[in-house]
PDB file of N, CA and C in Angstrom:
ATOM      1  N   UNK A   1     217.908  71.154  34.795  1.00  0.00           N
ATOM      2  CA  UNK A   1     217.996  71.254  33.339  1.00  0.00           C
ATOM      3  C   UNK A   1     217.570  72.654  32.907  1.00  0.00           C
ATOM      4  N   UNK A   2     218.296  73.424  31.474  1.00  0.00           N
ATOM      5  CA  UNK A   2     218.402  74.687  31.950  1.00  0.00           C
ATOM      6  C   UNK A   2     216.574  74.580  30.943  1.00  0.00           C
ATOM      7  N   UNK A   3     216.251  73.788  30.130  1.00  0.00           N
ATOM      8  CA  UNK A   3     215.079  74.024  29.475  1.00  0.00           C
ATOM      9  C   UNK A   3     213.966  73.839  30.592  1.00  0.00           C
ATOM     10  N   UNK A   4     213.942  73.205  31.620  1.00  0.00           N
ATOM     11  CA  UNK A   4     213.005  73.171  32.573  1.00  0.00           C
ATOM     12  C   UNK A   4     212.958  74.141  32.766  1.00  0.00           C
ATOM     13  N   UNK A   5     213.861  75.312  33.437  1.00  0.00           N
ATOM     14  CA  UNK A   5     213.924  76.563  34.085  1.00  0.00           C
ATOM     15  C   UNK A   5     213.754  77.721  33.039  1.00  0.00           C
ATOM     16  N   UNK A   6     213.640  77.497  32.013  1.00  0.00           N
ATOM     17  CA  UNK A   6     213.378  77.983  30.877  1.00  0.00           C
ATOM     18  C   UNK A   6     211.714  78.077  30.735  1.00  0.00           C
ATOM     19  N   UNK A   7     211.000  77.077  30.779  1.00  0.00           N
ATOM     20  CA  UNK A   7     209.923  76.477  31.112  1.00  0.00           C
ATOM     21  C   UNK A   7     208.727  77.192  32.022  1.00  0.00           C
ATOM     22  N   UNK A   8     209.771  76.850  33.600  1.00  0.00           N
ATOM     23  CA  UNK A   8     209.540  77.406  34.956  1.00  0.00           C
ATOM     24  C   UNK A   8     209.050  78.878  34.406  1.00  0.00           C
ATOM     25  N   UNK A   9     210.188  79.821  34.473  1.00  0.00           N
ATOM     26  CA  UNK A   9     210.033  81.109  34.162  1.00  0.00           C
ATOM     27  C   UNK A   9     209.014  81.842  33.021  1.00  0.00           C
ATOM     28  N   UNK A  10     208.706  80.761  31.749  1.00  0.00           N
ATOM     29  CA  UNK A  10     207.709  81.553  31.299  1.00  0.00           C
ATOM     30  C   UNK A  10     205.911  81.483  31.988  1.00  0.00           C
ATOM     31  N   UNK A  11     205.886  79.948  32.590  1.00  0.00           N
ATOM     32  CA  UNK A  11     205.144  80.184  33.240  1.00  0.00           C
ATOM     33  C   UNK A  11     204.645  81.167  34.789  1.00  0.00           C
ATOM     34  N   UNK A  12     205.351  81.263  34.799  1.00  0.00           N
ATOM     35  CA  UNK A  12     205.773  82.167  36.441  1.00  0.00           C
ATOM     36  C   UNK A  12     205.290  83.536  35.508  1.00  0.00           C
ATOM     37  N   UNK A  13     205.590  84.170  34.331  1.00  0.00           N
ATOM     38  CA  UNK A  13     205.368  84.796  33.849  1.00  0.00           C
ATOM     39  C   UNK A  13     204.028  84.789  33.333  1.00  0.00           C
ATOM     40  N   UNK A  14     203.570  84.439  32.907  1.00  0.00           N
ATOM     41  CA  UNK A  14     202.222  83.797  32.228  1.00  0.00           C
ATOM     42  C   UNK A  14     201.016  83.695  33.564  1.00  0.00           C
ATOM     43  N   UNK A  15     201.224  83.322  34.459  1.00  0.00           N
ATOM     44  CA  UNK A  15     200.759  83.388  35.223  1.00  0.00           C
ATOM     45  C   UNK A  15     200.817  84.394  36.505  1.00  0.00           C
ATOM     46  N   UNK A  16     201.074  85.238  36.855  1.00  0.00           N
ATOM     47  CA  UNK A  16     201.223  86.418  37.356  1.00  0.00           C
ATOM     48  C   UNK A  16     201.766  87.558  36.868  1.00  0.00           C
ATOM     49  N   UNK A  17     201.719  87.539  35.134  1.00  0.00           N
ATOM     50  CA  UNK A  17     201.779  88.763  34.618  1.00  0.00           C
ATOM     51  C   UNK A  17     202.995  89.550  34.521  1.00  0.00           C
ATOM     52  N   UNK A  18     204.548  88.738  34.891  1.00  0.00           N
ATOM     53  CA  UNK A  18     205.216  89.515  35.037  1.00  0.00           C
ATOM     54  C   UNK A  18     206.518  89.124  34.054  1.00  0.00           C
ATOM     55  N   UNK A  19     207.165  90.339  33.551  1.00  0.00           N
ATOM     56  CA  UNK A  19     208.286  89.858  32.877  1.00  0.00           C
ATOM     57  C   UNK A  19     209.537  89.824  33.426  1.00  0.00           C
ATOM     58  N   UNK A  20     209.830  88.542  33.144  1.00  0.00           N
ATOM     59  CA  UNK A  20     211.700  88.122  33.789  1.00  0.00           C
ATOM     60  C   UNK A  20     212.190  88.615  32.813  1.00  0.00           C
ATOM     61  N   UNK A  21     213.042  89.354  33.367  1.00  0.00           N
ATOM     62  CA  UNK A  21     214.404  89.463  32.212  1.00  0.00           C
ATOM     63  C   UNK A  21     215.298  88.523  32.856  1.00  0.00           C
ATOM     64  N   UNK A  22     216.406  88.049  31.593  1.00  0.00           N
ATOM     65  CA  UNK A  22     216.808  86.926  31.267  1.00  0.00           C
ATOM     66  C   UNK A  22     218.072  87.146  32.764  1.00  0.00           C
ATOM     67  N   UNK A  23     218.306  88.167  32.972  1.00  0.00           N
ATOM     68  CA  UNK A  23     219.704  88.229  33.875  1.00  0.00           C
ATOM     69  C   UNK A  23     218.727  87.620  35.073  1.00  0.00           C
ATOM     70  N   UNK A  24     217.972  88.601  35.582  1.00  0.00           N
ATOM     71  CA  UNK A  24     216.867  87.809  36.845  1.00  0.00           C
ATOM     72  C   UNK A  24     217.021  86.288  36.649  1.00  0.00           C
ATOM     73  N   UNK A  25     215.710  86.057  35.491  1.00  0.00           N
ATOM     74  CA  UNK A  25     215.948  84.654  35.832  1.00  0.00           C
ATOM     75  C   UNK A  25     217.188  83.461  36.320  1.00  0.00           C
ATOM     76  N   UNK A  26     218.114  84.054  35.569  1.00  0.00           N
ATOM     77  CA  UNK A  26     219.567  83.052  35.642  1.00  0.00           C
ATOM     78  C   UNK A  26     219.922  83.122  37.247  1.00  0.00           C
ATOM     79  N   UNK A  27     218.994  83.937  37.850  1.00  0.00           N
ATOM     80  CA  UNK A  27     219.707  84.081  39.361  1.00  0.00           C
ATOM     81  C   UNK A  27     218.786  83.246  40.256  1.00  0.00           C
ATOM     82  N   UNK A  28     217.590  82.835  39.699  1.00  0.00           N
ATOM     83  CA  UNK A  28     216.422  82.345  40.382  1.00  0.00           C
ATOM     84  C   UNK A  28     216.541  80.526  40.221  1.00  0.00           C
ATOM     85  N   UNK A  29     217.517  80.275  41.461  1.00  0.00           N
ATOM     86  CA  UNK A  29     217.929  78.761  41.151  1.00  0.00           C
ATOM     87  C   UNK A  29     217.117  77.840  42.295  1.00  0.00           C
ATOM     88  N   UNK A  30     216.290  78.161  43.147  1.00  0.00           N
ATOM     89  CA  UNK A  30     215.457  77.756  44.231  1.00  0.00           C
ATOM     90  C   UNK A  30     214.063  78.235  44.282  1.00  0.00           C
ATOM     91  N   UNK A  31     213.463  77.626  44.479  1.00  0.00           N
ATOM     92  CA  UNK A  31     211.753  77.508  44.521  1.00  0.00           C
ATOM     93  C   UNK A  31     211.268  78.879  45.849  1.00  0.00           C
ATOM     94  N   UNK A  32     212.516  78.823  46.418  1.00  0.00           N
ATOM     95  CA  UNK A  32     212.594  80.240  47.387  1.00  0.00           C
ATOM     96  C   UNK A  32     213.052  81.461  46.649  1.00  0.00           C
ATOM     97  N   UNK A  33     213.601  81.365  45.621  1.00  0.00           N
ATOM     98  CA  UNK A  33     214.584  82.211  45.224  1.00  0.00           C
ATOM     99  C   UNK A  33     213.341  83.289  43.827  1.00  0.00           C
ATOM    100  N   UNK A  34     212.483  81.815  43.498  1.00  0.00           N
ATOM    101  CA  UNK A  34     211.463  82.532  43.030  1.00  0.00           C
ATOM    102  C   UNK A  34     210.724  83.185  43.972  1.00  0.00           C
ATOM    103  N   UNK A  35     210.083  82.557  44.721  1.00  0.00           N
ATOM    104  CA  UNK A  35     209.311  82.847  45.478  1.00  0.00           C
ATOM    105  C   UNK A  35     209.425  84.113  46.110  1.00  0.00           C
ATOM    106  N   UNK A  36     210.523  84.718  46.464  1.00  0.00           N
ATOM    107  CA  UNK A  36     210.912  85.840  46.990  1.00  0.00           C
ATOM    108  C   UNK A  36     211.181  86.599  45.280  1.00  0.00           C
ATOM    109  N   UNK A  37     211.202  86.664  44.539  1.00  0.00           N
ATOM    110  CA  UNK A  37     211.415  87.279  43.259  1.00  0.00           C
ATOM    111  C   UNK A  37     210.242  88.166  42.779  1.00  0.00           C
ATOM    112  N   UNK A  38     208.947  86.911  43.057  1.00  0.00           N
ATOM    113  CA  UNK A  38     207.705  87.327  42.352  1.00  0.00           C
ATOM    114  C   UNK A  38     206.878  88.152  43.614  1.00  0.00           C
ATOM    115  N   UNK A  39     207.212  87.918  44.613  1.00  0.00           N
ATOM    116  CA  UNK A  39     206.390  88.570  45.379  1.00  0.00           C
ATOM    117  C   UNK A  39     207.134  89.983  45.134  1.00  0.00           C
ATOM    118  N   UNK A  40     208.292  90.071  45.624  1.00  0.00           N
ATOM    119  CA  UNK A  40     208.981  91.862  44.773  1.00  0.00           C
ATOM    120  C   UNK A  40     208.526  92.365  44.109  1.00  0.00           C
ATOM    121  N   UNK A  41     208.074  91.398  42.764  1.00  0.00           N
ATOM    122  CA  UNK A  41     207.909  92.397  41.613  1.00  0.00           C
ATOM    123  C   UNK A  41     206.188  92.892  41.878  1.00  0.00           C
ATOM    124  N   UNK A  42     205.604  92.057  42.260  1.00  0.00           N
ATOM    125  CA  UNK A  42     204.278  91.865  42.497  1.00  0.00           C
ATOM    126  C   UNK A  42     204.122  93.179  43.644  1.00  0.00           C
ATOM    127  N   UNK A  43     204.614  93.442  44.547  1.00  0.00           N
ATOM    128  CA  UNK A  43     204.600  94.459  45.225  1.00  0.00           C
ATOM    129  C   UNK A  43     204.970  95.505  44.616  1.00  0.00           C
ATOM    130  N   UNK A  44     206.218  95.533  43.933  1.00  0.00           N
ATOM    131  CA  UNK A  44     206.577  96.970  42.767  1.00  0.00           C
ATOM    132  C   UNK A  44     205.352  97.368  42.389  1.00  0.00           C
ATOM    133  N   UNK A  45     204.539  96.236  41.646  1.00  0.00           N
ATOM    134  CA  UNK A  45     203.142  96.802  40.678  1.00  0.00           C
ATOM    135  C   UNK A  45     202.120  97.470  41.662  1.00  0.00           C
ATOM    136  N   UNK A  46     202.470  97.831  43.102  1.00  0.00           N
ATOM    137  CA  UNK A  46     201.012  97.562  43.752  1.00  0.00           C
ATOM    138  C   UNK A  46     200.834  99.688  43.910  1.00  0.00           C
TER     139      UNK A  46
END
């Protein structure tokens, strides 16, 4: 459901500080797909 993933993403945001832009998110359809997303960005910041 796209409001779950709607949901998903602000928390993912909210909680590790990082902003999805909306094209990202629409690509992040697996719990892997995050998972490999946030650690990226999380390394970008380092």
């Amino acid at each position: 459901d796209s409001l779950d993933t709607v949901e998903l993403v602000m928390a993912f945001e909210e909680e590790f500080g990082l902003e999805i832009p909306d094209e990202d998110a629409e690509k992040i359809t697996t719990v892997g797909d995050a998972i490999t997303y946030i650690k990226k960005k999380l390394q970008e910041g380092s």
